[in-house]
Protein backbone atom coordinates (compact mmCIF):
# COMPACT_ATOMS: atom_id res chain seq x y z
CA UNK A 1 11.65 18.20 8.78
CA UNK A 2 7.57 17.18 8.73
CA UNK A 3 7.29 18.16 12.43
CA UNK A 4 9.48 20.62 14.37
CA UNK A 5 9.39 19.86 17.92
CA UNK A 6 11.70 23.01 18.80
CA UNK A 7 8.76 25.12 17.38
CA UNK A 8 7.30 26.61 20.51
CA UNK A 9 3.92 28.13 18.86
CA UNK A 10 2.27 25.29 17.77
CA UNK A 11 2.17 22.12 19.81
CA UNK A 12 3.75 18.94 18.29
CA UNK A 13 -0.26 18.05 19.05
CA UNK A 14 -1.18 20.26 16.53
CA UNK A 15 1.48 20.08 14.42
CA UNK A 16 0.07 16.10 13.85
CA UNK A 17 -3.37 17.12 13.54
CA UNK A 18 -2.34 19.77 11.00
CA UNK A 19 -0.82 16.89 8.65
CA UNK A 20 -2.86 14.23 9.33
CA UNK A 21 -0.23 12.17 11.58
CA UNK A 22 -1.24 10.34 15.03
CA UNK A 23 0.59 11.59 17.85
CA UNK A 24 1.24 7.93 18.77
CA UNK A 25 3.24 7.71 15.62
CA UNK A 26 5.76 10.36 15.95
CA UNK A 27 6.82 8.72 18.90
CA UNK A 28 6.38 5.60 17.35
CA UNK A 29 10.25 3.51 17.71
CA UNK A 30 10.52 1.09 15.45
CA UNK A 31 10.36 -2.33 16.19
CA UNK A 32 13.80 -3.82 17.64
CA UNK A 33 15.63 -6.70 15.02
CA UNK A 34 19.14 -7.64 15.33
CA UNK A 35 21.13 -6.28 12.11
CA UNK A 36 21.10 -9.31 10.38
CA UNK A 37 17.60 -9.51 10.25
CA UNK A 38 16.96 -6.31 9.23
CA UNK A 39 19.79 -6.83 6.35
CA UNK A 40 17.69 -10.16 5.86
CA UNK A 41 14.34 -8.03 5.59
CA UNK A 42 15.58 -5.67 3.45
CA UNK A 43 16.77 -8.27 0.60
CA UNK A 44 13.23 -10.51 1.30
CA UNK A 45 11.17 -6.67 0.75
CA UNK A 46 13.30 -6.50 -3.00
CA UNK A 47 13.23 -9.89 -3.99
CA UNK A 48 9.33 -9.83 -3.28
CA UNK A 49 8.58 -6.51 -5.43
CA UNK A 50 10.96 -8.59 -7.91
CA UNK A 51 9.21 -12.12 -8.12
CA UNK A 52 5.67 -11.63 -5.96
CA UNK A 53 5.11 -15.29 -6.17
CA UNK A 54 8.30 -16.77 -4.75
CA UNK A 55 7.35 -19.40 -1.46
CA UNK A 56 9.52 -19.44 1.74
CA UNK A 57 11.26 -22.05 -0.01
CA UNK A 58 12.49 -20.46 -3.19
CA UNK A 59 13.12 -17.30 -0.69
CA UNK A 60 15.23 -19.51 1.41
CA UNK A 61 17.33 -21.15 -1.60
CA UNK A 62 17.77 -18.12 -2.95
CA UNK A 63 19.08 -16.39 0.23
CA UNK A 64 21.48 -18.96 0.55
CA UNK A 65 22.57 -18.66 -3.30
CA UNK A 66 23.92 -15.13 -2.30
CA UNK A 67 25.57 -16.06 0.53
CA UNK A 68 23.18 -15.86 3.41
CA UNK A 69 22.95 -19.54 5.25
CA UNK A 70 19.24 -19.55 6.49
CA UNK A 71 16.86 -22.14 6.96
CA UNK A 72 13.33 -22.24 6.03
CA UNK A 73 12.06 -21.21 9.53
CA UNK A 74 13.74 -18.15 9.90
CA UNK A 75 12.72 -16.74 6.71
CA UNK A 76 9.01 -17.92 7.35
CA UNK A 77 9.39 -16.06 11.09
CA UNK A 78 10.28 -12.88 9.01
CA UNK A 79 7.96 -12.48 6.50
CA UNK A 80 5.31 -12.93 8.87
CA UNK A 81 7.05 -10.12 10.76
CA UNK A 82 6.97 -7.65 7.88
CA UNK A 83 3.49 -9.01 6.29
CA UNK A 84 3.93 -10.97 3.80
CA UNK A 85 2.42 -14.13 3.28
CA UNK A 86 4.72 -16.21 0.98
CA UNK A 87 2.39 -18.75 0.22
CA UNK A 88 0.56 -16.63 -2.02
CA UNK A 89 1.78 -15.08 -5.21
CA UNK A 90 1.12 -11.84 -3.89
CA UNK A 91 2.10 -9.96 -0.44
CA UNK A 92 -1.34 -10.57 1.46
CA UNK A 93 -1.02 -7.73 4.28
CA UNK A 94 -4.70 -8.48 4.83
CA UNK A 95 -6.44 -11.17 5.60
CA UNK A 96 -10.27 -12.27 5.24
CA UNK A 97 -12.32 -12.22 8.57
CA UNK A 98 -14.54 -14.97 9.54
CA UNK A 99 -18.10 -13.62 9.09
CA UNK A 100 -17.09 -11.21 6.25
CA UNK A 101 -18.48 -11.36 3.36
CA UNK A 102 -16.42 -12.09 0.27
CA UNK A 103 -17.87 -10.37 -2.85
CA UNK A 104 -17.28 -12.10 -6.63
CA UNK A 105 -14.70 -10.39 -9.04
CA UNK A 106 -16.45 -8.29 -11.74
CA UNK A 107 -13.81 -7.15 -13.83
CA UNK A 108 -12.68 -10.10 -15.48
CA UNK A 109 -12.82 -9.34 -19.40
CA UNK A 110 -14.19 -5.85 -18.40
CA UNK A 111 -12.96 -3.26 -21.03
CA UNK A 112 -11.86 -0.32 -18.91
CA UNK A 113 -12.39 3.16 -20.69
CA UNK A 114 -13.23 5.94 -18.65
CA UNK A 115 -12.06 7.74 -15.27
CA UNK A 116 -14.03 6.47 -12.53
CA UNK A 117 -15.06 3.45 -13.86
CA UNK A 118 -12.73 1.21 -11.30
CA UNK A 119 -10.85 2.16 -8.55
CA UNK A 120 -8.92 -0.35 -6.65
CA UNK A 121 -6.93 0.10 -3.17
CA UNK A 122 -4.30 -2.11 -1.65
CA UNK A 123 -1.85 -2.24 1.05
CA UNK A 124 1.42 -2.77 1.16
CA UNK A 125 4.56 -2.49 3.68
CA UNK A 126 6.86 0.28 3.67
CA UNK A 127 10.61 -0.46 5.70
CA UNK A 128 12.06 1.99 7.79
CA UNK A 129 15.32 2.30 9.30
CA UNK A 130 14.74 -0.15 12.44
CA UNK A 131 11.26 -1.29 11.38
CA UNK A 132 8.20 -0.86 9.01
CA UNK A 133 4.58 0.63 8.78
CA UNK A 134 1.82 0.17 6.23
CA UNK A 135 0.71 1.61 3.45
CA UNK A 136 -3.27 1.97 1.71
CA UNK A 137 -3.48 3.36 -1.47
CA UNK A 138 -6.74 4.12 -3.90
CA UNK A 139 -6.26 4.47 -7.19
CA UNK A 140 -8.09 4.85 -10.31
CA UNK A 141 -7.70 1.97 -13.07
CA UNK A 142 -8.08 3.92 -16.35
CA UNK A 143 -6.03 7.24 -15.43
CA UNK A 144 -3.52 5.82 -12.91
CA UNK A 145 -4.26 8.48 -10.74
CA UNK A 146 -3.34 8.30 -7.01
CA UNK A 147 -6.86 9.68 -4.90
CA UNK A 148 -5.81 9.12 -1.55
CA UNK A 149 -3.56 7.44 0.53
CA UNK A 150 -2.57 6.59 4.43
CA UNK A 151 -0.20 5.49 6.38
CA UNK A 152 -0.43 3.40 9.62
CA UNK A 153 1.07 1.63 12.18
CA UNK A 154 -0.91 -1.04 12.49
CA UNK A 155 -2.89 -3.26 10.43
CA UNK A 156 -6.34 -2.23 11.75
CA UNK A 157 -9.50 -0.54 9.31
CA UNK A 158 -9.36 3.04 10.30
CA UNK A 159 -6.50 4.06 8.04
CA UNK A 160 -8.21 2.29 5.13
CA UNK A 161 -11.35 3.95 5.98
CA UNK A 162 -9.33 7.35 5.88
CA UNK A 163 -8.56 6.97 3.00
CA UNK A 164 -11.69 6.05 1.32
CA UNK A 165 -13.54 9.00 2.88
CA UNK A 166 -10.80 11.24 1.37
CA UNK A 167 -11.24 9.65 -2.31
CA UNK A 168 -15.09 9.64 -2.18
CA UNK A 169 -14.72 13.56 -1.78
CA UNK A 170 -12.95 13.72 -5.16
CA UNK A 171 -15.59 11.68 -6.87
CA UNK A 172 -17.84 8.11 -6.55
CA UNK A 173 -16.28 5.18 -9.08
CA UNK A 174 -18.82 2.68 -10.83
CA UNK A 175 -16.73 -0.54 -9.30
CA UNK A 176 -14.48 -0.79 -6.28
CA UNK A 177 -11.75 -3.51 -6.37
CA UNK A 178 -9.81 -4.77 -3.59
CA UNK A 179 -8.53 -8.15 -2.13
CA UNK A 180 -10.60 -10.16 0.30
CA UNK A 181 -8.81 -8.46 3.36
CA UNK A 182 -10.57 -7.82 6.85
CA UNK A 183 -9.59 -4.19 6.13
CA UNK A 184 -11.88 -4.21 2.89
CA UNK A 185 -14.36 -6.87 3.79
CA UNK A 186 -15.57 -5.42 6.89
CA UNK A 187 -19.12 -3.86 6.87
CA UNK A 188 -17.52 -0.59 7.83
CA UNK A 189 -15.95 -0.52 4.55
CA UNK A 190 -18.67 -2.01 2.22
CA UNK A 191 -21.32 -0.12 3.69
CA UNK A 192 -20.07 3.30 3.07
CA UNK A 193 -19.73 1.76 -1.29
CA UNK A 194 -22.99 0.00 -0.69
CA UNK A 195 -24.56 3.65 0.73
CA UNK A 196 -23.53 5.11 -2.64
CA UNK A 197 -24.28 2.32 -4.54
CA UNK A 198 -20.88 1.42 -5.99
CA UNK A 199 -20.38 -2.26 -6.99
CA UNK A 200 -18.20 -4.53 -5.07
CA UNK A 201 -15.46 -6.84 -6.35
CA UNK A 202 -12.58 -8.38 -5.09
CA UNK A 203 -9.70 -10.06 -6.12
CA UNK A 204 -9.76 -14.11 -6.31
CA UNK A 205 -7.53 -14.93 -3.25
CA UNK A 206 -3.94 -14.72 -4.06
CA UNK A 207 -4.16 -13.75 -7.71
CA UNK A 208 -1.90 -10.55 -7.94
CA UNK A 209 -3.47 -9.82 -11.15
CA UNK A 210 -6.82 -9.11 -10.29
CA UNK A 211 -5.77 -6.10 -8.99
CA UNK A 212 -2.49 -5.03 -11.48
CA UNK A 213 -2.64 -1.56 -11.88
CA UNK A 214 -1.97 -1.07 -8.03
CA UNK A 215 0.58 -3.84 -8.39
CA UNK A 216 2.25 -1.59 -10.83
CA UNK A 217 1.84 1.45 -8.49
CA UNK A 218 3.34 -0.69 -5.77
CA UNK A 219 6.44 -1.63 -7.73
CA UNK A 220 6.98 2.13 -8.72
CA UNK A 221 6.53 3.39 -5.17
CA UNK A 222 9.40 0.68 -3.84
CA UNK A 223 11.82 1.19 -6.77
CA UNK A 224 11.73 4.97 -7.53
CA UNK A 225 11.09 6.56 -3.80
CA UNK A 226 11.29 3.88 -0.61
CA UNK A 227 14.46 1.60 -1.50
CA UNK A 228 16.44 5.23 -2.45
CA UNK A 229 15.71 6.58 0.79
CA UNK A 230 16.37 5.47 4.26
CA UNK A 231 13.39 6.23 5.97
CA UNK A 232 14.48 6.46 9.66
CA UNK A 233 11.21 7.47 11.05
CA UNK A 234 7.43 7.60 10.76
CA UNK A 235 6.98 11.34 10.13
CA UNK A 236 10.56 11.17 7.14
CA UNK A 237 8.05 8.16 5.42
CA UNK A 238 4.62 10.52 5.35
CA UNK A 239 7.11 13.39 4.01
CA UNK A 240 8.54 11.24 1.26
CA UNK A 241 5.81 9.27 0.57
CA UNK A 242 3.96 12.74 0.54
CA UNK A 243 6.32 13.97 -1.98
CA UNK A 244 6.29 10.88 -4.06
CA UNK A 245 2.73 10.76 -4.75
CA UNK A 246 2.77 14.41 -6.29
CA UNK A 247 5.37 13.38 -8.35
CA UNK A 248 4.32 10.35 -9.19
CA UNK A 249 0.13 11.98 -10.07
CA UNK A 250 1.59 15.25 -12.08
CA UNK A 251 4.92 14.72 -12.68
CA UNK A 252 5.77 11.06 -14.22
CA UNK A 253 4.64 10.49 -17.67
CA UNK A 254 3.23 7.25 -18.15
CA UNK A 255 3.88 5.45 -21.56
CA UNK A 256 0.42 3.62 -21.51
CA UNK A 257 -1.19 7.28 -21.24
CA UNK A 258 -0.24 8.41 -24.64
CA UNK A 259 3.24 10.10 -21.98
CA UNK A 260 0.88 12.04 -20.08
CA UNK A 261 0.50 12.03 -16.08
CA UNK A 262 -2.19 10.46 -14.23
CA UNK A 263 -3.54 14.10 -13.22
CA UNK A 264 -3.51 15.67 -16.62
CA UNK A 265 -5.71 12.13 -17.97
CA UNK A 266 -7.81 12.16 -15.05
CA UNK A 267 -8.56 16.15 -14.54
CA UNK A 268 -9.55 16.28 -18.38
CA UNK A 269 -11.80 13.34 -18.13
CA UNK A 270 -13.60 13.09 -15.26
C-alpha cells in the first residue's frame, strides 16, 4: 500500500508530502455513477484509445451494435463527464482559454535526431474503480523517454506546471509541443519556456498527430498498465502508474530504438 494510515510515526500528512500526493486526494471518493454508466465509461475509455476519432454518433451506433441501447445524448453526457471531446479526432482534456495565446506548429517536416530536441506533454484520463483523475505526461520525441509526470484531480494548471518544473531539472529541450489547452497556453506555462528560451509549438486543434509520440505513450499506458488493473483509489493509480513509468523508461524495449529502452537512448545521448 502507497500510504499506511495505521503507521503511527509519520502522519498520513507527511506520508503525502513524502510522495508527492495532496492530502485532498487520498480522501478523494470517486465520483458517484450508477453501474451502467460506469460499464458504459469503461467500453467509451477502450473504444477511444482504439479509434481516437470516432464522434458521439459512431460511439452511439457502435454501443448499440454490442448490445447496449443508448441514444446519442447519453453518450454525449458521458464523455463530457470523463473528458473527452468526441468531436475531435483526439481526446481534448484541455481546452484553449480566451485571451491565450495560441502559438504556430513548428515541427511539421522537422527531422527529429537528437535527445532534447522536442519534448511534448499531454493529458489524458485515467478510470478508477467508481471514477477517474487526470493524467500530464512530458516526454521526449527522439528517445521516448518519460521526464516527468502528475497526477490530478482536477483539470486546473498546477499539476501541469509540476510537472514541467520536474523535467526542466533533468535538462532544457530546443522545442516544446503541446495542444492549444488552457493548461499549456496559459502565461504561467509559456513563460517559464519563454524564460529559458525554448520555442513554442502546438498542435493544430484536433489533429492527434501533431503530437504522436505521446499518442503512442498514451495507448501503451491504457493497454499494458490501467485497463489490467482496477484502480480503486487515487493513491493504488500514483503506485501503478509509478511503477509503470519505470518499466515502461528502463525496462520495455522499443522496436523503433534499434530494441533499446527510452533510458538507455536517452542517458547515452543527452
Amino acid at each position: 500500500m502507497l500510504i499506511d494510515p495505521e503507521y503511527e510515526a509519520i502522519s498520513i500528512s507527511r506520508q503525502c508530502e513524502l510522495i508527492g500526493l495532496p492530502r485532498a486526494s487520498y480522501y478523494y471518493q470517486p465520483q458517484a455513477e450508477s453501474a451502467e454508466n460506469l460499464l458504459l465509461m469503461r467500453l467509451l475509455d477502450e473504444q477511444y484509445t482504439r479509434r481516437p476519432y470516432y464522434g458521439i454518433l459512431r460511439m452511439t451506433a457502435w454501443l448499440n451494435e454490442i448490445g447496449y441501447k443508448v441514444n446519442h445524448k447519453r453518450v454525449q453526457r458521458l464523455l463530457r463527464l470523463m473528458g473527452l471531446e468526441a468531436i475531435y479526432p483526439k481526446p481534448r482534456l484541455s481546452l484553449p482559454a480566451a485571451g491565450h495565446r495560441i502559438y504556430p506548429y513548428l515541427l511539421r517536416g522537422v527531422k527529429i535526431e537528437r535527445v532534447n530536441q522536442v519534448w511534448s506533454a499531454d493529458i489524458t484520463y485515467i478510470r478508477l474503480a467508481g471514477g477517474f483523475v487526470y493524467l500530464v505526461a512530458i516526454i521526449d520525441w527522439f528517445s521516448r523517454y518519460v521526464l516527468a509526470w502528475e497526477v490530478s484531480l482536477t483539470l486546473e494548471s498546477d499539476f501541469c506546471l509540476s510537472a514541467l518544473d520536474r523535467a526542466l531539472q533533468i535538462a532544457t529541450p530546443e522545442i516544446f509541443n503541446t495542444d492549444q489547452g488552457v493548461q499549456f497556453s496559459s502565461c504561467a506555462f509559456t513563460d517559464i519556456l519563454k524564460e529559458r528560451e525554448i520555442a513554442i509549438s502546438m498542435d493544430g486543434r484536433g489533429r492527434a498527430l501533431d503530437n504522436i509520440f505521446v499518442e503512442r505513450l498514451w495507448r501503451s499506458v491504457k493497454y499494458e498498465e490501467v485497463y489490467l488493473h482496477d484502480y480503486q483509489s487515487v493513491p493504488q493509480a500514483i503506485s501503478g502508474l509509478g511503477n509503470y513509468f519505470i518499466f515502461y523508461n528502463s525496462e520495455r524495449l522499443h522496436q523503433s530504438l534499434g530494441y533499446k529502452t527510452p533510458e538507455a537512448v536517452y542517458r547515452l545521448l543527452a
